[in-house]
PDB file of N, CA and C in Angstrom:
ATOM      1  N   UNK A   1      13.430   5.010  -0.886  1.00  0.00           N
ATOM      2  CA  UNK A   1      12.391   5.969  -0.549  1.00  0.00           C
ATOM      3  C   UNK A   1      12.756   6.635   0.773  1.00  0.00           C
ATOM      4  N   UNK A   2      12.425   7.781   0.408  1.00  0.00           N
ATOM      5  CA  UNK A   2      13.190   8.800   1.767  1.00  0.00           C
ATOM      6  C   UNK A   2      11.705   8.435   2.936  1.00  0.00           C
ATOM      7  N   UNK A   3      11.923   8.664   4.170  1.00  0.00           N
ATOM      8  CA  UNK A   3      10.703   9.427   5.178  1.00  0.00           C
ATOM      9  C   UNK A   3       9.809  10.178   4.616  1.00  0.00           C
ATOM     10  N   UNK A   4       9.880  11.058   4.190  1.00  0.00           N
ATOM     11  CA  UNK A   4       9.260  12.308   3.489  1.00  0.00           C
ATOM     12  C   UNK A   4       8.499  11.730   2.176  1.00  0.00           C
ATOM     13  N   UNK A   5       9.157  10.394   1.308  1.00  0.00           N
ATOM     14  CA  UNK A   5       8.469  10.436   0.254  1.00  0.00           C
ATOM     15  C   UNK A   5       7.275   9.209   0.468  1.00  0.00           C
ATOM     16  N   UNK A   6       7.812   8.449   1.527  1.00  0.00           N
ATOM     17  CA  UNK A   6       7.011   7.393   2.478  1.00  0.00           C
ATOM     18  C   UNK A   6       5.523   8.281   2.764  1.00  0.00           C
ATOM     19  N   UNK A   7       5.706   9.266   2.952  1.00  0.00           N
ATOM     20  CA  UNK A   7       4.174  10.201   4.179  1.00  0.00           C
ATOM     21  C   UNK A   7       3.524  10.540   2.446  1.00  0.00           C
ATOM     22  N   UNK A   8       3.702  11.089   1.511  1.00  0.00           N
ATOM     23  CA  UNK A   8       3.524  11.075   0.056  1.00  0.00           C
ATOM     24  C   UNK A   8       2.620  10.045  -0.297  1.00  0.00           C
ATOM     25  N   UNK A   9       3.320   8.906  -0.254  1.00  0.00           N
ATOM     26  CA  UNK A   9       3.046   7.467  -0.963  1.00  0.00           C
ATOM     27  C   UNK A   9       1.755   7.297   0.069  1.00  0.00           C
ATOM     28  N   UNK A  10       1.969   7.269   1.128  1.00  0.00           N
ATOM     29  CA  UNK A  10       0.941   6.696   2.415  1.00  0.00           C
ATOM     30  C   UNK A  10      -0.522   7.368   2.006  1.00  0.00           C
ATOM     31  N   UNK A  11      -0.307   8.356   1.789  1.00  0.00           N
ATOM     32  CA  UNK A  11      -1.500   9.594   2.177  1.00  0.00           C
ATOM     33  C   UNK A  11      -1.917   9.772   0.847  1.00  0.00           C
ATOM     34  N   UNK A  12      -1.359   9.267  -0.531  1.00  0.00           N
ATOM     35  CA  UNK A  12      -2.357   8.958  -1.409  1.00  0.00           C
ATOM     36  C   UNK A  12      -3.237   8.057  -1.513  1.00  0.00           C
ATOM     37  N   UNK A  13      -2.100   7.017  -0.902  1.00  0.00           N
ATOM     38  CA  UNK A  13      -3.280   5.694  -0.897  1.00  0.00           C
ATOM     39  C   UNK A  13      -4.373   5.783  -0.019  1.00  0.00           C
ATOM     40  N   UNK A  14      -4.171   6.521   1.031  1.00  0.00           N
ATOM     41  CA  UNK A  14      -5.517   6.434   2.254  1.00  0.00           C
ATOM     42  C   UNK A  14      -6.340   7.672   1.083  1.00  0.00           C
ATOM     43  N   UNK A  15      -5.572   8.358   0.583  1.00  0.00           N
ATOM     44  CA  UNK A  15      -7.184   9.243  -0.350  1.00  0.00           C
ATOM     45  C   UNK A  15      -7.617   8.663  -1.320  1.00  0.00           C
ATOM     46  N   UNK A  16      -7.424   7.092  -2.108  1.00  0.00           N
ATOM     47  CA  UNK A  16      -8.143   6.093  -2.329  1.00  0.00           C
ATOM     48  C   UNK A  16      -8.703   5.788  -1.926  1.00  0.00           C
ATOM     49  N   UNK A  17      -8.514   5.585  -0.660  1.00  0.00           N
ATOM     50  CA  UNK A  17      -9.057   4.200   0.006  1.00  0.00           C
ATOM     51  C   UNK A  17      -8.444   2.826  -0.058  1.00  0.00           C
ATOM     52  N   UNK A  18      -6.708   2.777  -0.207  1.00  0.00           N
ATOM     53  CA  UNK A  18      -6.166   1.583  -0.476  1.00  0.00           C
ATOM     54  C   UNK A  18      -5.531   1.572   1.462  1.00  0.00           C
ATOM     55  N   UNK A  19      -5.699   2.057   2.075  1.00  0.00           N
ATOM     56  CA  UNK A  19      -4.976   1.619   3.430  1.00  0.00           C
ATOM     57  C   UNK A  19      -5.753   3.137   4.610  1.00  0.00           C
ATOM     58  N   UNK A  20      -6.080   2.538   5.791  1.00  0.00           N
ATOM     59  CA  UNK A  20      -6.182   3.157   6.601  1.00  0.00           C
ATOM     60  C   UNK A  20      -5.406   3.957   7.665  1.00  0.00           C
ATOM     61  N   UNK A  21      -5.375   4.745   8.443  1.00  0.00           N
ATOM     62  CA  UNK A  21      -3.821   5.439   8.983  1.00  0.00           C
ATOM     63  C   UNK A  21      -4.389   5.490  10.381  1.00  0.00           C
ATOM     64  N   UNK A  22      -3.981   5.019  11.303  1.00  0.00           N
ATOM     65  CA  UNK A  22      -4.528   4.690  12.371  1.00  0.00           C
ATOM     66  C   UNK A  22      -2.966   5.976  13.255  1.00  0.00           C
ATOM     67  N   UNK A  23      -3.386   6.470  13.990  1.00  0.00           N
ATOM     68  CA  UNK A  23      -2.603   7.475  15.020  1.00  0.00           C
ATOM     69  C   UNK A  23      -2.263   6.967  16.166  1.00  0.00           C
ATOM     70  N   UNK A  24      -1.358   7.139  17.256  1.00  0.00           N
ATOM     71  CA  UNK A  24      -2.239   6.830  18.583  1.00  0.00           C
ATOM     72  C   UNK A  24      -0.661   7.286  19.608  1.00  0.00           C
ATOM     73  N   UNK A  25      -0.519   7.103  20.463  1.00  0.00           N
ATOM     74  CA  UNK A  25       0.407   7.198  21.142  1.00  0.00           C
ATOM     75  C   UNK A  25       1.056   5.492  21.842  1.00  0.00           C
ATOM     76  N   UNK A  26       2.636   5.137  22.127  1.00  0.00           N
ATOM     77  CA  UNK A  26       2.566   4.321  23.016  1.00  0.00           C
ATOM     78  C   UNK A  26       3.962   5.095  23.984  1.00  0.00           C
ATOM     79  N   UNK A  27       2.820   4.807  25.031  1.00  0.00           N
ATOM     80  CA  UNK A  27       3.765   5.853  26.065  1.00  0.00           C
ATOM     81  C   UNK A  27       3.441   7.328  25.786  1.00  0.00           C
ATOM     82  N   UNK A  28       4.710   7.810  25.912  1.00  0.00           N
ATOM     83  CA  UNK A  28       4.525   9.109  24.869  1.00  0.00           C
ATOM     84  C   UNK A  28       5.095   9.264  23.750  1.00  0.00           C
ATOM     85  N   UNK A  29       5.521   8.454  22.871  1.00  0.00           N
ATOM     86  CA  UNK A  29       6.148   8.392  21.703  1.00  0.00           C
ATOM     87  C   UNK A  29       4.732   8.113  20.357  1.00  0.00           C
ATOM     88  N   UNK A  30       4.441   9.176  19.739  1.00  0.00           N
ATOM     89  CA  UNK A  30       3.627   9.176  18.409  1.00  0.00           C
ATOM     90  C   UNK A  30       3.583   7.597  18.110  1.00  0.00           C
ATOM     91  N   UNK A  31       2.658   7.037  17.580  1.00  0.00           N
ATOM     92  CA  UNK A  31       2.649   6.014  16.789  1.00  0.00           C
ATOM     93  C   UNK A  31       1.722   6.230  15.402  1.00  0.00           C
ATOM     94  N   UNK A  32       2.217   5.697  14.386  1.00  0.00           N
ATOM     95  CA  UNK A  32       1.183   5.403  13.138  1.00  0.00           C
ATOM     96  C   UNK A  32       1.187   4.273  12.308  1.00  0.00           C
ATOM     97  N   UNK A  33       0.153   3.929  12.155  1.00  0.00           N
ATOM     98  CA  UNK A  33      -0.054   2.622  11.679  1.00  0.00           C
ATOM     99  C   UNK A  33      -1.035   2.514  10.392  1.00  0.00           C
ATOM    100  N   UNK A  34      -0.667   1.539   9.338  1.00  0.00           N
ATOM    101  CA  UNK A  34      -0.872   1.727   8.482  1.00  0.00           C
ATOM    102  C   UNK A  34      -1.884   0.323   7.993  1.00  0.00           C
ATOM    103  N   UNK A  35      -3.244   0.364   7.695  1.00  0.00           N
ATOM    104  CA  UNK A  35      -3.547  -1.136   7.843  1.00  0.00           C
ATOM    105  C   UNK A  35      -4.348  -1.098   6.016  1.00  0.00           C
ATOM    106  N   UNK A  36      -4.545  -2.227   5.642  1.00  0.00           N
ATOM    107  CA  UNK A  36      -4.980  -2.244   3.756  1.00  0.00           C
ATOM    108  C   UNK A  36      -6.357  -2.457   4.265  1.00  0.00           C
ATOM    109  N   UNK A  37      -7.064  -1.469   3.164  1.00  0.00           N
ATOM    110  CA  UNK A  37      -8.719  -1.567   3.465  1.00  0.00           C
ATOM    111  C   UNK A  37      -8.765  -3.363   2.240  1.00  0.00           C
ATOM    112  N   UNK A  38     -10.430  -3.044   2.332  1.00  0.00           N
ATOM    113  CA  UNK A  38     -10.619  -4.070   1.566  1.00  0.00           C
ATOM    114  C   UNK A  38     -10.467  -3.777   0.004  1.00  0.00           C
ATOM    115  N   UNK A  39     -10.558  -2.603  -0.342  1.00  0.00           N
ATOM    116  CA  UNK A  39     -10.202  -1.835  -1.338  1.00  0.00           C
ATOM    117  C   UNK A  39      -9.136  -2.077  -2.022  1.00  0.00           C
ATOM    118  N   UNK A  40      -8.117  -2.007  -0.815  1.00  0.00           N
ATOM    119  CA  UNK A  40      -6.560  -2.103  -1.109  1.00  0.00           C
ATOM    120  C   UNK A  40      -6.333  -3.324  -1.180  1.00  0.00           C
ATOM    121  N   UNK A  41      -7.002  -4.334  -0.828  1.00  0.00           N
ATOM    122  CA  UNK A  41      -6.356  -5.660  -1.041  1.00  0.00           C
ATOM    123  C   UNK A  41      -6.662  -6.293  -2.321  1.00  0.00           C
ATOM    124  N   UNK A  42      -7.817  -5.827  -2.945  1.00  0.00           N
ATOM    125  CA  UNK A  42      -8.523  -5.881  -4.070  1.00  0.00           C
ATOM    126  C   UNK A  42      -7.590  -4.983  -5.302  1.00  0.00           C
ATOM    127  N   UNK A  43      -7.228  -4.179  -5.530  1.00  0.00           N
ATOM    128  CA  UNK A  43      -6.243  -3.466  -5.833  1.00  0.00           C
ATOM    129  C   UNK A  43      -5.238  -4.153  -6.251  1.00  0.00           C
ATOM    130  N   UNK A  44      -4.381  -4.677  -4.875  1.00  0.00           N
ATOM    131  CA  UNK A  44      -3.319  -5.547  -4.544  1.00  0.00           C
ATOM    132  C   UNK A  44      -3.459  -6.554  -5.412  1.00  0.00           C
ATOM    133  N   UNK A  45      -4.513  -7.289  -5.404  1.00  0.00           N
ATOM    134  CA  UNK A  45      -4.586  -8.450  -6.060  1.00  0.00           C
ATOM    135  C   UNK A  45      -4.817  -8.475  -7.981  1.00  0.00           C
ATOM    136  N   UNK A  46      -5.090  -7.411  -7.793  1.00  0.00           N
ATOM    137  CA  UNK A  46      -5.608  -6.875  -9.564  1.00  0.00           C
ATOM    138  C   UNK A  46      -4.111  -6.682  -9.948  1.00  0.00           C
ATOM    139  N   UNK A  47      -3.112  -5.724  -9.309  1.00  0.00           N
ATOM    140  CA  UNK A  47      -1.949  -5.296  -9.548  1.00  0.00           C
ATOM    141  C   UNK A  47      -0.809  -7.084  -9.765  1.00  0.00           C
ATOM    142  N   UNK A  48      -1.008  -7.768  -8.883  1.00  0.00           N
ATOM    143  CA  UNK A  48      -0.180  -8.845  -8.832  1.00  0.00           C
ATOM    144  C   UNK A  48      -0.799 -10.091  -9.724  1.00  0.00           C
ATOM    145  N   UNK A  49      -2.009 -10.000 -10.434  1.00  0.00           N
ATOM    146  CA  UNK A  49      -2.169 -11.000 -11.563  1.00  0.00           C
ATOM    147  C   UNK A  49      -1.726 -10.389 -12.588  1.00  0.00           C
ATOM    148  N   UNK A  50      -1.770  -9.055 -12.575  1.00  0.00           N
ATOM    149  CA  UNK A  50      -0.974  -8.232 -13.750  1.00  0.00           C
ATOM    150  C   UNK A  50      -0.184  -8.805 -14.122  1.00  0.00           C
ATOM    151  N   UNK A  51       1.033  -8.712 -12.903  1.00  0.00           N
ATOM    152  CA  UNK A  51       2.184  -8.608 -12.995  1.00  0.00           C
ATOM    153  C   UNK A  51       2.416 -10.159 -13.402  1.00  0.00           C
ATOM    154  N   UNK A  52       2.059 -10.979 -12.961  1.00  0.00           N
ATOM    155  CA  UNK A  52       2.253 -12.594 -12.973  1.00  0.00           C
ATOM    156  C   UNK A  52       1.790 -12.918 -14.561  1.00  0.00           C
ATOM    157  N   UNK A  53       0.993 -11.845 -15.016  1.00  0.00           N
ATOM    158  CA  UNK A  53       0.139 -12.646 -16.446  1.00  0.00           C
ATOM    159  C   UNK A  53       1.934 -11.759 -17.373  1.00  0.00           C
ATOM    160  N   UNK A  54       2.361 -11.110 -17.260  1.00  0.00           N
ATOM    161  CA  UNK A  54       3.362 -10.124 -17.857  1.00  0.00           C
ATOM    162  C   UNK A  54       4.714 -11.272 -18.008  1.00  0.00           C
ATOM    163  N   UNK A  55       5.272 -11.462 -16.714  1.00  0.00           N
ATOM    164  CA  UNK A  55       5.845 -12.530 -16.603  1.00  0.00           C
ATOM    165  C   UNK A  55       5.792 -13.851 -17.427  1.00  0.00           C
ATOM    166  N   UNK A  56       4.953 -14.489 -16.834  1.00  0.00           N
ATOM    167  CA  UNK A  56       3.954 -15.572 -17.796  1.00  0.00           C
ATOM    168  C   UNK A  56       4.548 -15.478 -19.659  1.00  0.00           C
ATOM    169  N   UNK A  57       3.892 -14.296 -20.082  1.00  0.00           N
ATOM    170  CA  UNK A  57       4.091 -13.719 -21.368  1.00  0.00           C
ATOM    171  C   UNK A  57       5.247 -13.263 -21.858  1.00  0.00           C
ATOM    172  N   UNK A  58       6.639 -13.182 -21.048  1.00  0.00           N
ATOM    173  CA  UNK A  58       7.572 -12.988 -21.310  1.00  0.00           C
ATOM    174  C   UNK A  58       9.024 -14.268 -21.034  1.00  0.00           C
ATOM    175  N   UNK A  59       8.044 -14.792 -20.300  1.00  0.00           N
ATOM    176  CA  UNK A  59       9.206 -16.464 -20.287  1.00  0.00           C
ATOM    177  C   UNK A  59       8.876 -17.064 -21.773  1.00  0.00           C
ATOM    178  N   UNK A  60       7.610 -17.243 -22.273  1.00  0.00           N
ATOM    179  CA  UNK A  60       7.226 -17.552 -23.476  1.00  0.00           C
ATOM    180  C   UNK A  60       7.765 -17.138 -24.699  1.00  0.00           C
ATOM    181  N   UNK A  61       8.721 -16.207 -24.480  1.00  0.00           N
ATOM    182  CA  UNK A  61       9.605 -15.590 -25.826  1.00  0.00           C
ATOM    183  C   UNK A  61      10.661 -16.985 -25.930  1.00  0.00           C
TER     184      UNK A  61
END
């Protein structure tokens, strides 16, 4: 994933509501920070029993 497709990925999820984008400066160098709402962790967790029940169902072959 390029820089460019990173700011993409980021800024859909905050127009969910899966992560917050916090700005700020340290020093004078830009900072941004990226933190998971409760939304997003909920999400997170729906996405990764998915994935584990898929798994699960495919060692079983």
């Amino acid at each position: 994933t390029s820089d460019g497709n990173i700011g993409v990925h980021t800024r859909k999820l905050e127009e969910v509501g899966y992560v917050e984008c916090l700005k700020s400066f340290k020093g004078r160098m830009p900072l941004t920070e990226y933190k998971i709402t409760n939304a997003g962790r909920e999400a997170l967790e729906r996405y990764l029993n998915h994935m584990e029940a898929l798994i699960k169902a495919m060692k079983s072959f």
